[in-house]
N, C-alpha and C. Protein backbone atom coordinates (compact mmCIF):
# COMPACT_ATOMS: atom_id res chain seq x y z
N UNK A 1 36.49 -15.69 104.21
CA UNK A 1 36.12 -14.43 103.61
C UNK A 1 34.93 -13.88 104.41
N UNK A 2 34.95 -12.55 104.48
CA UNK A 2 33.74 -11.96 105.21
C UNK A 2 32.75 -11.16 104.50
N UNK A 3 31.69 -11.60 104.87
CA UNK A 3 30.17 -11.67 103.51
C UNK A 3 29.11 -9.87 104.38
N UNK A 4 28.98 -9.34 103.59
CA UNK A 4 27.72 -8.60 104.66
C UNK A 4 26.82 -9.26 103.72
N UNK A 5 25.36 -9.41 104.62
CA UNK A 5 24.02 -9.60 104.08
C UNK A 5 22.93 -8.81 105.37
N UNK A 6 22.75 -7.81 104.60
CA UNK A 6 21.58 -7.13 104.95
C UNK A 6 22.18 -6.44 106.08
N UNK A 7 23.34 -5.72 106.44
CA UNK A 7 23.73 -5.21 107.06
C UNK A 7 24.63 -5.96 108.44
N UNK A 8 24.65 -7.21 108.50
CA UNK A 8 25.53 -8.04 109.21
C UNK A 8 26.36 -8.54 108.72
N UNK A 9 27.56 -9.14 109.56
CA UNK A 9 28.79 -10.16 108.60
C UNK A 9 28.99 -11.40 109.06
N UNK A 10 28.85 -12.10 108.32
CA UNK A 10 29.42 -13.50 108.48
C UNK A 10 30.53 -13.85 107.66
N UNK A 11 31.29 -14.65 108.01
CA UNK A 11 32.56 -15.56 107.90
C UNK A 11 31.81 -16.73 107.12
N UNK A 12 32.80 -16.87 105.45
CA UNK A 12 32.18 -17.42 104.80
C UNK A 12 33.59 -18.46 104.49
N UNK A 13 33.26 -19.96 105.18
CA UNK A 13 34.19 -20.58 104.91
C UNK A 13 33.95 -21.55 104.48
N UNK A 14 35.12 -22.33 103.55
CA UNK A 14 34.88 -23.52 102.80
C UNK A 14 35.42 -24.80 104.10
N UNK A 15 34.29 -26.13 104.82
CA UNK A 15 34.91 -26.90 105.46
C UNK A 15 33.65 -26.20 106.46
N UNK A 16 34.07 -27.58 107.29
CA UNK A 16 33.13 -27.54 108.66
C UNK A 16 31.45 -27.88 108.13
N UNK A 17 31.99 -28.66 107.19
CA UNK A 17 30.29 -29.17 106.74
C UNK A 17 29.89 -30.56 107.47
N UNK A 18 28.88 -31.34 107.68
CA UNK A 18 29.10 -32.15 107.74
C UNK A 18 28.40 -33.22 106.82
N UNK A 19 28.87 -34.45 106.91
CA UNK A 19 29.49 -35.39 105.62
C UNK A 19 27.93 -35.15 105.01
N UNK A 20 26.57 -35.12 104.98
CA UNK A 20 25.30 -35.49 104.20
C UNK A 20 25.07 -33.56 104.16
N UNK A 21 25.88 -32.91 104.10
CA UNK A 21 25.57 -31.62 103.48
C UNK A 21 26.55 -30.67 102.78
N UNK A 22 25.62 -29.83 101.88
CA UNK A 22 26.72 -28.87 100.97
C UNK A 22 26.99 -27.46 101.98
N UNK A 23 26.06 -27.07 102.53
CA UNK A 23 26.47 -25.72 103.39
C UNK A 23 25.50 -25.93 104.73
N UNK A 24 25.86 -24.92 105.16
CA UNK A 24 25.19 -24.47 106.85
C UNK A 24 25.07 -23.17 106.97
N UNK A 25 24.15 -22.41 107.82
CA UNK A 25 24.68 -21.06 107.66
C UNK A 25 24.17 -21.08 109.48
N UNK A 26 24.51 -20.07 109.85
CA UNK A 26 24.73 -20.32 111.46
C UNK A 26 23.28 -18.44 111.40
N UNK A 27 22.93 -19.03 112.89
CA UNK A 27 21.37 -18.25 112.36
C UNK A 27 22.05 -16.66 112.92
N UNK A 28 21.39 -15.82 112.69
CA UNK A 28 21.63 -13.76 112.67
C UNK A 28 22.39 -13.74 114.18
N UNK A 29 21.65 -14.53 115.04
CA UNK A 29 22.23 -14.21 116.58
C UNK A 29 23.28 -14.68 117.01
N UNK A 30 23.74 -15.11 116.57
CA UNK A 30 25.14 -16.27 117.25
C UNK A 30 26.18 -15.39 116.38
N UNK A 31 27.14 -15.30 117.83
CA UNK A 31 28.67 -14.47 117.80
C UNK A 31 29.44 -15.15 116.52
N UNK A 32 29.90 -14.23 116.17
CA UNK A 32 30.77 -15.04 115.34
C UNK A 32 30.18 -16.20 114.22
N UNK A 33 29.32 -15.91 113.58
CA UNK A 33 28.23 -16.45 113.00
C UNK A 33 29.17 -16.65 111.27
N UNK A 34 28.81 -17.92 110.81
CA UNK A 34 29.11 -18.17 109.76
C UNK A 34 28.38 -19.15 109.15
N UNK A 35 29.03 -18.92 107.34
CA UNK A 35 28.40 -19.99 106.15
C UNK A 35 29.02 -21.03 106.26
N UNK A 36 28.97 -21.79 106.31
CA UNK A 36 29.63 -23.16 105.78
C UNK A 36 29.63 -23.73 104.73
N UNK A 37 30.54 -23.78 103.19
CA UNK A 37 30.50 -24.69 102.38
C UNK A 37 31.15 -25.79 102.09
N UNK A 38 31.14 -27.05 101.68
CA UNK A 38 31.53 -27.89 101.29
C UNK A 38 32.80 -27.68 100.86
N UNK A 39 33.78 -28.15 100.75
CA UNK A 39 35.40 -27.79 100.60
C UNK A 39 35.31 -28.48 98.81
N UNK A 40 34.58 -29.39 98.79
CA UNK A 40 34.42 -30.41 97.23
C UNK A 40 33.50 -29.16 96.15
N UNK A 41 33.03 -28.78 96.89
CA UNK A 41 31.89 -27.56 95.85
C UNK A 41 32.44 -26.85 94.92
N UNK A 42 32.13 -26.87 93.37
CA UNK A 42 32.62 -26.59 91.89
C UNK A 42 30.93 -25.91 91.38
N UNK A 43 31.73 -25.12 90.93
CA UNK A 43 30.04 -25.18 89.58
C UNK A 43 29.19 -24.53 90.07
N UNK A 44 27.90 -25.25 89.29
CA UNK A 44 26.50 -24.68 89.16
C UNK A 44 26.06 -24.88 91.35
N UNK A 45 27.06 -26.38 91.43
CA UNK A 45 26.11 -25.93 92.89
C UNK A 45 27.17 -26.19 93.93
N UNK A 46 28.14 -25.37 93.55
CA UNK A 46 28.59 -23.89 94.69
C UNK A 46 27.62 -22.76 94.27
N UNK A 47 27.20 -22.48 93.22
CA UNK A 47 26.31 -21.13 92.66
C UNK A 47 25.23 -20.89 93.68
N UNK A 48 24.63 -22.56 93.24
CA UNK A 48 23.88 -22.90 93.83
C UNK A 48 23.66 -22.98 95.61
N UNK A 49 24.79 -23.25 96.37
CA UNK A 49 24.41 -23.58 97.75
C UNK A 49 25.31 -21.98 98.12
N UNK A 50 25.75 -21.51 97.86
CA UNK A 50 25.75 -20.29 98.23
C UNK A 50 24.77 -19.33 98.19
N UNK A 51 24.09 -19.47 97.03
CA UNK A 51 22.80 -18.40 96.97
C UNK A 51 21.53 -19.07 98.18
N UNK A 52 21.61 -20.17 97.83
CA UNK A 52 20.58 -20.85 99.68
C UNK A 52 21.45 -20.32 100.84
N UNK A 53 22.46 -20.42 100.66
CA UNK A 53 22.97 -20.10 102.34
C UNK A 53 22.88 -18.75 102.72
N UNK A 54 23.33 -17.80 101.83
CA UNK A 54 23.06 -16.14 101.57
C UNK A 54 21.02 -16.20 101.83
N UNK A 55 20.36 -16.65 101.49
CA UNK A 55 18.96 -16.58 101.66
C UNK A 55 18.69 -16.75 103.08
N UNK A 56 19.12 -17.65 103.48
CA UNK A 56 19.00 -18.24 105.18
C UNK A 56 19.54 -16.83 106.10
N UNK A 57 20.79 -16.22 105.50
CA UNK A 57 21.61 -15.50 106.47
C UNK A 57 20.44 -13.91 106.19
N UNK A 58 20.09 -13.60 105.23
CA UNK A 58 18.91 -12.89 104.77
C UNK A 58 17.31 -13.01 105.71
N UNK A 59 17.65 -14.16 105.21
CA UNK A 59 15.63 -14.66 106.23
C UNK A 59 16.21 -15.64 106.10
N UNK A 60 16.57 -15.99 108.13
CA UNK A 60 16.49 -17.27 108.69
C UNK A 60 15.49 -17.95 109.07
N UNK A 61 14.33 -17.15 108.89
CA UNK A 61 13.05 -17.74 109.25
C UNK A 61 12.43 -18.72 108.31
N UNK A 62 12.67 -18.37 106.67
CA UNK A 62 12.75 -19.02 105.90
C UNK A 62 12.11 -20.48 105.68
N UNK A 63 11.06 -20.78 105.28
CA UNK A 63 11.44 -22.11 105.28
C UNK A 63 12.52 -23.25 104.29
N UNK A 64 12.79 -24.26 104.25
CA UNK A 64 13.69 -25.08 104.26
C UNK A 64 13.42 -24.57 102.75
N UNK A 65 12.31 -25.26 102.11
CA UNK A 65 11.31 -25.83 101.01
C UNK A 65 11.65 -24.30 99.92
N UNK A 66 11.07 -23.39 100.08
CA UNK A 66 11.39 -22.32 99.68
C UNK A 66 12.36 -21.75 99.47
N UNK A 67 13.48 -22.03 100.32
CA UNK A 67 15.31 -21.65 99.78
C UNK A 67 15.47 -22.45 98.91
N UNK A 68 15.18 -23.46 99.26
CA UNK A 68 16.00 -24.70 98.47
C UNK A 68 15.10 -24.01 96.84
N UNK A 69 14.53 -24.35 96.55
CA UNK A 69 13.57 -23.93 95.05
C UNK A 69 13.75 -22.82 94.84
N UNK A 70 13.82 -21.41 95.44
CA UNK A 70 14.48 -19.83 95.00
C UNK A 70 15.89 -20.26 94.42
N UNK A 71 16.64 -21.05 94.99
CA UNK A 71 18.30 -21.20 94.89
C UNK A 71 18.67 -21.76 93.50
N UNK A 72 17.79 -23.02 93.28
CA UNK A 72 17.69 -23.54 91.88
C UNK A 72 17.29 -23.06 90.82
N UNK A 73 16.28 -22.42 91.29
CA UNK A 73 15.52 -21.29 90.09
C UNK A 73 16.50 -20.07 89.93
N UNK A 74 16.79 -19.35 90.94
CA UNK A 74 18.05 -18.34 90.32
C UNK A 74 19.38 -18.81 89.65
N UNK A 75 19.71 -19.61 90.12
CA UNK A 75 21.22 -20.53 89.73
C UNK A 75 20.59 -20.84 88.51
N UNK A 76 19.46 -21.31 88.16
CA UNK A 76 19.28 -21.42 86.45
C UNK A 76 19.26 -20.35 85.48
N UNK A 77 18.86 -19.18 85.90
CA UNK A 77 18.52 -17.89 85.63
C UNK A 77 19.74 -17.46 85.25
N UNK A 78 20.95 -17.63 86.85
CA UNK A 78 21.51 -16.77 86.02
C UNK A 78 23.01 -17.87 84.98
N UNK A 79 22.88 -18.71 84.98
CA UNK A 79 23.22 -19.47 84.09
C UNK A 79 22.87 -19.69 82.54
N UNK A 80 21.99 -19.23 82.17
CA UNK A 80 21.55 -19.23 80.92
C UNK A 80 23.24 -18.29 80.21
N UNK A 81 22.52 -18.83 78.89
CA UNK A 81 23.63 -18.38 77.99
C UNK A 81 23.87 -16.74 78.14
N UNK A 82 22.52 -16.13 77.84
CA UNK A 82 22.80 -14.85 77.91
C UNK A 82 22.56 -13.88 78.73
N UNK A 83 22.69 -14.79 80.46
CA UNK A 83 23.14 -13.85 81.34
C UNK A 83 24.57 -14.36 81.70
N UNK A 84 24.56 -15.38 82.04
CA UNK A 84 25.91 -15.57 82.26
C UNK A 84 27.33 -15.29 81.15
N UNK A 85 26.69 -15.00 79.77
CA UNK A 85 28.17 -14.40 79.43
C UNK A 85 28.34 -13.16 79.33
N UNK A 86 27.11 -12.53 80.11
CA UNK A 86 27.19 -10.83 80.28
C UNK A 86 27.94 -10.96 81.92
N UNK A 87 27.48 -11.61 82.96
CA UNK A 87 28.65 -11.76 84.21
C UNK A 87 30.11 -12.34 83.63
N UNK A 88 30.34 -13.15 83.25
CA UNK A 88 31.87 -13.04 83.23
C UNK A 88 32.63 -12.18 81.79
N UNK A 89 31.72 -11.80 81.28
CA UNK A 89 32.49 -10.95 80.19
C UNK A 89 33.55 -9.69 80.41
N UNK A 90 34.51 -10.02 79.65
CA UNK A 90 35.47 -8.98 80.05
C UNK A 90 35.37 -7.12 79.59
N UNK A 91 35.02 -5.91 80.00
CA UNK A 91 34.74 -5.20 79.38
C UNK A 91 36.12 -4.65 78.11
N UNK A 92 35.42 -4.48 77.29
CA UNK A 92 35.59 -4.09 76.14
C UNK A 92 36.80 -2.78 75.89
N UNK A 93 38.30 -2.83 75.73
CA UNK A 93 38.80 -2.13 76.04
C UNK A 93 38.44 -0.80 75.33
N UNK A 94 38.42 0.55 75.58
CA UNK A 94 38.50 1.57 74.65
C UNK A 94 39.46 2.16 74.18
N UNK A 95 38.93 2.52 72.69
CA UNK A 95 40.02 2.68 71.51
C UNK A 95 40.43 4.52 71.81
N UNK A 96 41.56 4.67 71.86
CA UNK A 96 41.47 6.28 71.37
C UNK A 96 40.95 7.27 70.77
N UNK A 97 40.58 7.98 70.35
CA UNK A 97 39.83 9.03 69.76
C UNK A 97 40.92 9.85 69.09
């Protein structure tokens, strides 16, 4: 799948990880530049290592320490009860008049 962040695109694919990690993200300058996630990734941390890898592709300058703790702290955020059943909620069909 192809991602823009901040006005560039990367190729956001599941695979090409390697075995002691959940994602990679390949830095702003390199052709053909992509995310890498884990092919096993479910849940809170796919939520989770996607919103770090989207941060990196954002500010690669980044340090490590600081994605990693933004990523957990939003992935909790938006997991709570009452944001997350306002994201997957279905809208509300309307009735006739």
């Amino acid at each position: 799948m192809r991602v823009k962040v901040l006005g560039k695109y990367w190729s956001m694919v599941f695979g090409g990880t390697k075995p002691d990690e959940d994602g990679r993200c390949d830095a702003p300058e390199v052709p053909n530049r992509r995310i890498y996630l884990r092919k096993s990734l479910r849940g809170d941390v796919l939520l989770e290592t996607v919103i770090h890898e989207v941060v990196h592709a954002a500010a690669f300058h980044v340090d490590e320490e600081y994605v990693s703790e933004f990523a957990a702290d939003l992935t909790k955020i938006l997991k709570t009860k009452s944001v997350w059943s306002r994201i997957v909620e279905q809208p509300k069909p309307r009735g006739r008049k």
